[in-house]
N, C-alpha and C. Protein backbone atom coordinates (compact mmCIF):
# COMPACT_ATOMS: atom_id res chain seq x y z
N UNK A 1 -111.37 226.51 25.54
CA UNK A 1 -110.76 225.21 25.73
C UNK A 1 -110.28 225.09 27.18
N UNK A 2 -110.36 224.55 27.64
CA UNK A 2 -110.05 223.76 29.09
C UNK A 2 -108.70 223.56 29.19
N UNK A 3 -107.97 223.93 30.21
CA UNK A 3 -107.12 223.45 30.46
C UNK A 3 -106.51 222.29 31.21
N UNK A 4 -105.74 221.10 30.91
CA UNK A 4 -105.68 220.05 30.89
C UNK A 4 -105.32 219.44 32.61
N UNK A 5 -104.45 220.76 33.11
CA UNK A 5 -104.04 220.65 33.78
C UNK A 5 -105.09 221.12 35.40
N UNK A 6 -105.33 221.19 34.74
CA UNK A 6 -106.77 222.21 36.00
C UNK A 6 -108.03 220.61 35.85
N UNK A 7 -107.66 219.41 35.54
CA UNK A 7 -108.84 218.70 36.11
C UNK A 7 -108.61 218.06 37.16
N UNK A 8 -109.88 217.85 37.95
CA UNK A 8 -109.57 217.44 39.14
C UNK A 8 -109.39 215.73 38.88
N UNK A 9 -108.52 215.23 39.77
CA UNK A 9 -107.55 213.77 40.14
C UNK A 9 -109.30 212.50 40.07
N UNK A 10 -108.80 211.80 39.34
CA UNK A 10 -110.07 210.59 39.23
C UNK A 10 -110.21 210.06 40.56
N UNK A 11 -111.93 210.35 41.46
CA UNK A 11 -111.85 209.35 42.66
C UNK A 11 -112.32 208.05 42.22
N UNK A 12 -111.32 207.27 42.92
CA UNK A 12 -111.90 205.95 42.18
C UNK A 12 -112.52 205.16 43.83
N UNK A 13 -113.80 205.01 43.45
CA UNK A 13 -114.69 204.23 44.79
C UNK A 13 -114.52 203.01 45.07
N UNK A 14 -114.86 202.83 46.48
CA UNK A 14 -114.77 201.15 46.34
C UNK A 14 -115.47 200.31 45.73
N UNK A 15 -116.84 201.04 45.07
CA UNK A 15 -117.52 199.86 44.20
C UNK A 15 -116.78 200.05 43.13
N UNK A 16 -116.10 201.22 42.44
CA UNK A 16 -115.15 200.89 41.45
C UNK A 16 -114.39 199.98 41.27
N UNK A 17 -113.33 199.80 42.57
CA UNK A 17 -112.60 199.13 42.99
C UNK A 17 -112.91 198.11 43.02
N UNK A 18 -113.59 197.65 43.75
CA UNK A 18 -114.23 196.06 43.69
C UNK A 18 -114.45 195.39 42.82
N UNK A 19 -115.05 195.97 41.53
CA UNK A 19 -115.80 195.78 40.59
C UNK A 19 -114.79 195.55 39.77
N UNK A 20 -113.93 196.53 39.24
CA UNK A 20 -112.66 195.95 38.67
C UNK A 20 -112.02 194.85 39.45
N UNK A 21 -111.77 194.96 39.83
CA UNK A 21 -110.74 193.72 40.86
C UNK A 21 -111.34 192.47 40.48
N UNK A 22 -112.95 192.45 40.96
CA UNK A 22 -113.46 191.37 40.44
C UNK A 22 -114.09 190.54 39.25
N UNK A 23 -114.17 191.55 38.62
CA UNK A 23 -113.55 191.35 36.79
C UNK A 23 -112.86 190.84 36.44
N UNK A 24 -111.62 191.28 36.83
CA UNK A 24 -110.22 191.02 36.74
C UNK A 24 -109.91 189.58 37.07
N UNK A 25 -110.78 188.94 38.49
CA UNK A 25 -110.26 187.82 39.09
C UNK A 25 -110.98 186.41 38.18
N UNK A 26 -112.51 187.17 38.25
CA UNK A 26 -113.26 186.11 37.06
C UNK A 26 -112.68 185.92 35.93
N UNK A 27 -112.26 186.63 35.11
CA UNK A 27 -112.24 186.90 33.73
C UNK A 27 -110.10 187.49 33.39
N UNK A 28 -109.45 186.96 34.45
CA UNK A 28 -107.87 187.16 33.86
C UNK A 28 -107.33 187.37 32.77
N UNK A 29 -106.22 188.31 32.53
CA UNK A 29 -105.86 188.32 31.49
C UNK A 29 -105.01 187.28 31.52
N UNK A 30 -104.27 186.89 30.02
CA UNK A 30 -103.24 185.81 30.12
C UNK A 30 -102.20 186.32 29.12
N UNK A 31 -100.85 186.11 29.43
CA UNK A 31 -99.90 186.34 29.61
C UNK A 31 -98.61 184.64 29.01
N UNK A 32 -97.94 185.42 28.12
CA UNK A 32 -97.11 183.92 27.45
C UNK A 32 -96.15 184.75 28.43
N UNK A 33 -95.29 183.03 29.03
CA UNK A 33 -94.21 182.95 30.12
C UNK A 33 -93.28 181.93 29.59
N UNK A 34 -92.06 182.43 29.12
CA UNK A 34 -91.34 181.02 28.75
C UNK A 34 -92.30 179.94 27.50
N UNK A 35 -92.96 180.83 26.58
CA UNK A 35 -93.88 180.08 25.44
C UNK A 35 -94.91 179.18 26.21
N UNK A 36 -95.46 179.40 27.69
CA UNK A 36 -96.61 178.87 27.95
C UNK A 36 -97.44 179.88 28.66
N UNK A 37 -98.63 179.64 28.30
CA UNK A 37 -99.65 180.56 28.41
C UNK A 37 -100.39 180.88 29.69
N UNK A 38 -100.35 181.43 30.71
CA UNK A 38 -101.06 181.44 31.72
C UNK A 38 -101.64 182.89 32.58
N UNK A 39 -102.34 182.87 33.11
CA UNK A 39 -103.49 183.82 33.09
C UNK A 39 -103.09 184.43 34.81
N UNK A 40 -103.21 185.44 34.76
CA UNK A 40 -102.81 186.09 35.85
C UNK A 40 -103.90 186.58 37.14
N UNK A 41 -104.53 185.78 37.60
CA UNK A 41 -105.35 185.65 38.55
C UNK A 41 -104.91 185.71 39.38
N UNK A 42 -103.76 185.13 40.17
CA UNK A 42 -102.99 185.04 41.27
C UNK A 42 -102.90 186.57 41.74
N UNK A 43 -102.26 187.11 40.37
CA UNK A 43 -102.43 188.83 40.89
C UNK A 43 -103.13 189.44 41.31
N UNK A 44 -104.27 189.67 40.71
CA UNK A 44 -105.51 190.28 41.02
C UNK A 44 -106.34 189.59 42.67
N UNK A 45 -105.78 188.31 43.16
CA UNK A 45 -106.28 187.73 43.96
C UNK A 45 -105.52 188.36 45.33
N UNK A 46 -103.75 188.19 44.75
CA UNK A 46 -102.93 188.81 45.89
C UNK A 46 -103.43 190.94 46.33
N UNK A 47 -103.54 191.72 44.52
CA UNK A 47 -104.25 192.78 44.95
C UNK A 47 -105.46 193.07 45.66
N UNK A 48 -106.33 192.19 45.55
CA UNK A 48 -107.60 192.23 46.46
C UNK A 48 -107.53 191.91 47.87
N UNK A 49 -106.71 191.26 48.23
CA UNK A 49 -106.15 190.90 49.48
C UNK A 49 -105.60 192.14 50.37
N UNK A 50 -104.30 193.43 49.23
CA UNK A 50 -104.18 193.51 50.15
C UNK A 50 -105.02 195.31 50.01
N UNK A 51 -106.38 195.39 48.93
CA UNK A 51 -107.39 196.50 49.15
C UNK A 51 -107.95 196.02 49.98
N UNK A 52 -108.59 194.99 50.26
CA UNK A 52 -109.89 194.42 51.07
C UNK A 52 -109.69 195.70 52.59
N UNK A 53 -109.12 195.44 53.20
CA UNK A 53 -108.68 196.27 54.34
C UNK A 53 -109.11 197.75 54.43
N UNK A 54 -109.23 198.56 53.14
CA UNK A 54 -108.98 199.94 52.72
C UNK A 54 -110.60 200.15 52.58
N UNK A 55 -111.55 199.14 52.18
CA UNK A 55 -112.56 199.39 51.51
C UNK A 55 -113.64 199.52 52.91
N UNK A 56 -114.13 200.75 52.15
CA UNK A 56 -115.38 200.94 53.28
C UNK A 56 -116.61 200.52 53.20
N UNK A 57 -117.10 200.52 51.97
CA UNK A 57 -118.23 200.39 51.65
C UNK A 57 -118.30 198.72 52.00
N UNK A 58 -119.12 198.22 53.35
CA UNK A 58 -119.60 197.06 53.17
C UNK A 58 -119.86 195.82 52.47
N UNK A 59 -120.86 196.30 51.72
CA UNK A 59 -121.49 194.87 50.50
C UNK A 59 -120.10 195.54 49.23
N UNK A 60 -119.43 196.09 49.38
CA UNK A 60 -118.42 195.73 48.33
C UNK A 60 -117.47 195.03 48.61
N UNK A 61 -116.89 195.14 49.86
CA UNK A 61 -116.31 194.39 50.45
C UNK A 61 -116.47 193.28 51.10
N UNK A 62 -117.32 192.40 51.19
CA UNK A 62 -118.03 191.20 51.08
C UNK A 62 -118.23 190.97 49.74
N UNK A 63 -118.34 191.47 49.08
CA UNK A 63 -118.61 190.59 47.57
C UNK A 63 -117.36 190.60 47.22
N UNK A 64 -116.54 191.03 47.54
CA UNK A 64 -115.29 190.84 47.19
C UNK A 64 -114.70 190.00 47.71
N UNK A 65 -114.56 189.62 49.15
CA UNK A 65 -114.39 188.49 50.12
C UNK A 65 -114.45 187.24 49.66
N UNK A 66 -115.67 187.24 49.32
CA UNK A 66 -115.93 186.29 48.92
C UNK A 66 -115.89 185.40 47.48
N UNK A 67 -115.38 186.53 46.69
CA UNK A 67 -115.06 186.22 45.45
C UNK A 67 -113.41 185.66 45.47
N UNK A 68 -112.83 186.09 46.66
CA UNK A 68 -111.82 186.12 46.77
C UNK A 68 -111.42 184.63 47.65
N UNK A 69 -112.46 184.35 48.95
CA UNK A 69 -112.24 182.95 48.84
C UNK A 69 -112.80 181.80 48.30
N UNK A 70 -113.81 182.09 47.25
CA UNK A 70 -114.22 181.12 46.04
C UNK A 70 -113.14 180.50 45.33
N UNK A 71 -111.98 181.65 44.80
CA UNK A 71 -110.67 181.05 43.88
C UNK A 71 -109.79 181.05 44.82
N UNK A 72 -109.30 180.73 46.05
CA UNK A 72 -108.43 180.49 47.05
C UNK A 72 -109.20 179.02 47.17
N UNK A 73 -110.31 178.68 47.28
CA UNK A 73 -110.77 177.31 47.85
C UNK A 73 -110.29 177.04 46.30
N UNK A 74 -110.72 177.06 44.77
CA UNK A 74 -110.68 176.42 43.84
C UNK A 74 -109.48 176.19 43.77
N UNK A 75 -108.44 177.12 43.92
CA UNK A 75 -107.37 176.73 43.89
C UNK A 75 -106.65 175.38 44.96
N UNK A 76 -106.96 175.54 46.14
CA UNK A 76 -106.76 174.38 46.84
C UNK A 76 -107.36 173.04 46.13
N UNK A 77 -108.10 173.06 45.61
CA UNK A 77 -109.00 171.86 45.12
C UNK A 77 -108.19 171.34 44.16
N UNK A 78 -107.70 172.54 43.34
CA UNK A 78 -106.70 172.30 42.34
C UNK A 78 -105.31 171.27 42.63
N UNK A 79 -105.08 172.06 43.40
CA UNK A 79 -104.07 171.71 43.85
C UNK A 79 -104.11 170.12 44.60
N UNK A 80 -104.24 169.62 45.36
CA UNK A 80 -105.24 168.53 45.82
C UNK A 80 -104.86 167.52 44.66
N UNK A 81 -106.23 167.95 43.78
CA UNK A 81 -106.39 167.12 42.29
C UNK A 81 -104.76 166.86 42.03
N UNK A 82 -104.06 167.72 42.17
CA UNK A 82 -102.91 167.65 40.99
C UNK A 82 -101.68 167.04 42.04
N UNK A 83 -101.94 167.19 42.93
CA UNK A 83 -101.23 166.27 44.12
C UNK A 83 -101.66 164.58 44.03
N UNK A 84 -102.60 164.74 43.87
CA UNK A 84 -103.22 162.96 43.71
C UNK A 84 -102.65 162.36 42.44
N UNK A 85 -103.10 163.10 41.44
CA UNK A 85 -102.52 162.90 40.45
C UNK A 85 -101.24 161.92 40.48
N UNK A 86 -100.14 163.29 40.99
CA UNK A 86 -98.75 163.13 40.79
C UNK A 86 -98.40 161.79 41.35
N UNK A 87 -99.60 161.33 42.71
CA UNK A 87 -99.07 160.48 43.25
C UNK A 87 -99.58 159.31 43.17
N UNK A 88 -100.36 159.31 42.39
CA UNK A 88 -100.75 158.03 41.50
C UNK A 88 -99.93 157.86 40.32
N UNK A 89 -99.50 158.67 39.64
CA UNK A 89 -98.63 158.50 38.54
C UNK A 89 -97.31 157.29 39.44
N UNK A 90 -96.84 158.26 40.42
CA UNK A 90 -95.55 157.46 40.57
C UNK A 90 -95.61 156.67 41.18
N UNK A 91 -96.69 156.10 41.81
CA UNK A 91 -97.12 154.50 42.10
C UNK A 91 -96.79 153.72 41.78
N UNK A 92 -97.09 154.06 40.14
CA UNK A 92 -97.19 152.98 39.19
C UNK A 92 -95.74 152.41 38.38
C-alpha cells in the first residue's frame, strides 16, 4: 500500500487552467443571494484576469483572452440595454 503522504503535489498546467476557468466562465455556477438566484461569472471573469499574466502557454492564453473579453463586451451591452431601459421607463 502506498503511502498517502509520499505523493507528489498535483501540477496543474495552463491548459488545465484555462480550460477550467473557461468552463467555469461559459457555463457558471449559480448561487441563491438574499432568495435571488444569480450565477457567478463575475468571479471566474475577475480570476482569469488576474491568471492571464501567469500563463505561458500562448494559444491558452489567447483563448482565454478572449473568452474573457467576449463576457466583458456582453456585459457592457448588458448594461447599456438596462440603462436605456431605466431611462425610458422614467420618461414616461
Amino acid at each position: 500500500m502506498k503511502n498517502i503522504n509520499n505523493k507528489a503535489k498535483l501540477k496543474i498546467t495552463d491548459k488545465n487552467l484555462a480550460v477550467e476557468l473557461m468552463k467555469h466562465i461559459q457555463y457558471p455556477c449559480e448561487v441563491e443571494v438574499n432568495g435571488k438566484i444569480e450565477n457567478i461569472r463575475t468571479f471566474y471573469l475577475n480570476e482569469a484576469r488576474r491568471v492571464l499574466p501567469s500563463l505561458n502557454n500562448s494559444y491558452q492564453k489567447t483563448a482565454l483572452q478572449l473568452l474573457v473579453n467576449h463576457y466583458i463586451e456582453i456585459d457592457k451591452i448588458r448594461y447599456d440595454i438596462l440603462r436605456t431601459l431605466k431611462g425610458a421607463v422614467s420618461m414616461k
